[in-house]
Protein backbone atom coordinates (compact mmCIF):
# COMPACT_ATOMS: atom_id res chain seq x y z
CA UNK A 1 -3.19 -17.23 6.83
CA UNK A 2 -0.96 -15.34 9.25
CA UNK A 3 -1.85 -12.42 12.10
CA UNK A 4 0.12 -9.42 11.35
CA UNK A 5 1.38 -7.62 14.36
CA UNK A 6 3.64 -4.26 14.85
CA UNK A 7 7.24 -4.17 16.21
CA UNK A 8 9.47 -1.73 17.50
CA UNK A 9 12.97 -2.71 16.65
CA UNK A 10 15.28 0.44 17.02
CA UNK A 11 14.90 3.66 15.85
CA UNK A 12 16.47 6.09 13.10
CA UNK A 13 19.47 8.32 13.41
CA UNK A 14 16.59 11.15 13.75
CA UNK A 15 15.20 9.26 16.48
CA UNK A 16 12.37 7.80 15.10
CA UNK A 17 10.83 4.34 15.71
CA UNK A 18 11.71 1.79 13.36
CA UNK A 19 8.43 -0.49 12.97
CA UNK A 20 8.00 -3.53 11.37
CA UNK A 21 5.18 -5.80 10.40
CA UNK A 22 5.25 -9.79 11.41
CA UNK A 23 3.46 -12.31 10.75
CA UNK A 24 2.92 -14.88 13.33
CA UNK A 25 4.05 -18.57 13.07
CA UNK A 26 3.04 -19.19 16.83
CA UNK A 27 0.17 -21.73 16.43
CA UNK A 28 -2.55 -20.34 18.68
CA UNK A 29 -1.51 -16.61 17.19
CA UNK A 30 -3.25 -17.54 13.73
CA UNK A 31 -6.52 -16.70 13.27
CA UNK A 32 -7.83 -20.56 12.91
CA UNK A 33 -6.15 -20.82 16.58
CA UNK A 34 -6.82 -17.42 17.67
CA UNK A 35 -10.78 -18.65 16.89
CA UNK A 36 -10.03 -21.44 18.81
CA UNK A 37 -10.09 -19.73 21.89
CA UNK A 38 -12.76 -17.47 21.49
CA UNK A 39 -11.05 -14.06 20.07
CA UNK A 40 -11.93 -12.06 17.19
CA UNK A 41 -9.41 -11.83 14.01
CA UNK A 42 -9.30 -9.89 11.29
CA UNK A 43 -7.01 -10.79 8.25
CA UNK A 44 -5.57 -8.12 6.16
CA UNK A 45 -3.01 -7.08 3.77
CA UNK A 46 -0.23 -4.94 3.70
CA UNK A 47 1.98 -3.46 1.09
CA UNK A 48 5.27 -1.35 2.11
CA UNK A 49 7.15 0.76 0.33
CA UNK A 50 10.39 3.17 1.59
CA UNK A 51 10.80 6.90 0.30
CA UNK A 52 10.08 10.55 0.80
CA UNK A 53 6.51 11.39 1.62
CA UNK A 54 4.54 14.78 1.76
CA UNK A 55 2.43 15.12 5.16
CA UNK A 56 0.76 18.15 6.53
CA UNK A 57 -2.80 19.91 6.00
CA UNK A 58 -4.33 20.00 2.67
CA UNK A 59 -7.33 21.42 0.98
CA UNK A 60 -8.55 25.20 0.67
CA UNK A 61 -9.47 27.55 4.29
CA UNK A 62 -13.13 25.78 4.27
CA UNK A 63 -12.17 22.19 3.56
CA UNK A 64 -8.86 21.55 5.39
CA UNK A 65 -7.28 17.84 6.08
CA UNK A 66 -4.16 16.08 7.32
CA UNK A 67 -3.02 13.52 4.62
CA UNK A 68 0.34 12.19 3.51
CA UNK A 69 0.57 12.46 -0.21
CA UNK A 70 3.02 11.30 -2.63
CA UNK A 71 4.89 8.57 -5.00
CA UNK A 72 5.49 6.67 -2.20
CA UNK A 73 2.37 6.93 -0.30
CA UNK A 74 0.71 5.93 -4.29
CA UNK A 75 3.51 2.72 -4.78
CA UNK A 76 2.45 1.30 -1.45
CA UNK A 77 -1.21 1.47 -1.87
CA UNK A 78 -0.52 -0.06 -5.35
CA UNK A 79 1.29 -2.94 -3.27
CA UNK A 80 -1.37 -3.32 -1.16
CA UNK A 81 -3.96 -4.11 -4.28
CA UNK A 82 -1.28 -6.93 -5.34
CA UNK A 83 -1.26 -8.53 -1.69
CA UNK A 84 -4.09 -11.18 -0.79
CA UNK A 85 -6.18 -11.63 2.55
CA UNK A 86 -3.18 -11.92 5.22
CA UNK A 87 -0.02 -11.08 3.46
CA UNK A 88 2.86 -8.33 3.58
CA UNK A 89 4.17 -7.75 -0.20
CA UNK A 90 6.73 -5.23 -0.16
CA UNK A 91 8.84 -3.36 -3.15
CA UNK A 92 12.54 -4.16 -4.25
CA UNK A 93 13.84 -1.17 -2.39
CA UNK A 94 12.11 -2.15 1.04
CA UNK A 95 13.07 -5.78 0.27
CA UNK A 96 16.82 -4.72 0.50
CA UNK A 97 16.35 -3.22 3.89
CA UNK A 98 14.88 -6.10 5.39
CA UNK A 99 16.12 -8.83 3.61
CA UNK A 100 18.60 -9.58 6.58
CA UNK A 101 15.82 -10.25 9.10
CA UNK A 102 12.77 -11.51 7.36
CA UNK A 103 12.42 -14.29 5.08
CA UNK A 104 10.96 -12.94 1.66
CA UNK A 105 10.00 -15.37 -1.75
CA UNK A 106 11.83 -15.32 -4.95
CA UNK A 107 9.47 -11.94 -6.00
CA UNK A 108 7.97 -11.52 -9.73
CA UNK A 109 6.93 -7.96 -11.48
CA UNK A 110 3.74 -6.93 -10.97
CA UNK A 111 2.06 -4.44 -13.69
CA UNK A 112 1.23 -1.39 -11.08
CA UNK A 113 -1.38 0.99 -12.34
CA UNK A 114 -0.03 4.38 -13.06
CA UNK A 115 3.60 2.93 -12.10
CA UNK A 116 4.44 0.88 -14.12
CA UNK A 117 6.39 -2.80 -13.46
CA UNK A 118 8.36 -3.50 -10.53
CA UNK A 119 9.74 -6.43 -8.57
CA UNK A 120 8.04 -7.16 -5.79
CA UNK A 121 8.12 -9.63 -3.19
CA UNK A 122 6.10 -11.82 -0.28
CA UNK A 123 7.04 -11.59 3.44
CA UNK A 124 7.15 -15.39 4.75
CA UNK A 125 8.30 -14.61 7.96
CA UNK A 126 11.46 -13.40 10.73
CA UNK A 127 14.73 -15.08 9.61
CA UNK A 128 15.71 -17.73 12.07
CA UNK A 129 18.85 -16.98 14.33
C-alpha cells in the first residue's frame, strides 16, 4: 500500500497549477508506518485521465448545481473502478505526459463500461534522478 499525496510542480501556459499525485516510498509515510506512530490513514484510489471537460451550474432555476461533466470526467471515473485500495491507474494519453517523471508498469486493456477498451497503466512511483 502507498499514501497518495498532491504536488505542485509548475503550472500551464494559462497559468494554472500543474498537480500531480505521488505515492510515498518514505517508510514511516505508508500507512503500516504512518499507524505506527499514532496517525490516521486512509487508502484510496485514483484514476486520471487528460482532456476537455464541461464545468459550470447545471440543473433547471429550482434545482441548480456546480458539476464538471463530460467524456473525460466519465473515462476517469471508469479508471478509478479499475484501480484497487491505494493505487493511481491512469489512461494511455495521461501515461505519455508523465511517463518522463513517474515510473508506470507495462499497462494491459481494461474493458471500460460504456467506453470501451483502452490501455491503461499503474503508477509505481517518481522516476529516480
Amino acid at each position: 500500500s502507498r499514501l497518495l499525496s498532491l504536488h505542485e510542480f509548475g503550472c500551464t501556459a494559462q497559468g494554472r497549477p500543474l498537480v500531480a499525485v505521488l505515492a510515498s516510498r518514505a517508510p514511516t509515510r505508508t500507512p503500516e508506518g504512518l499507524r505506527g506512530h499514532g496517525k490516521p490513514t486512509l487508502l484510496a484510489q485514483a484514476g486520471i485521465h487528460a482532456g476537455e471537460i464541461m464545468m459550470g451550474q447545471f440543473g433547471s432555476e429550482r434545482l441548480r448545481r456546480f458539476d464538471c461533466i463530460g467524456h473525460t470526467i466519465n473515462l476517469a471515473a471508469r479508471l478509478q473502478g479499475v484501480a484497487e485500495s491505494g493505487q493511481i491507474v491512469v489512461s494511455d494519453v495521461f501515461a505519455a505526459r508523465i511517463r518522463d517523471r513517474f515510473v508506470l508498469d507495462d499497462g494491459w486493456v481494461a474493458p471500460l463500461k460504456g467506453i470501451g477498451d483502452i490501455a491503461v497503466y499503474r503508477v509505481l512511483g517518481e522516476q529516480s534522478l
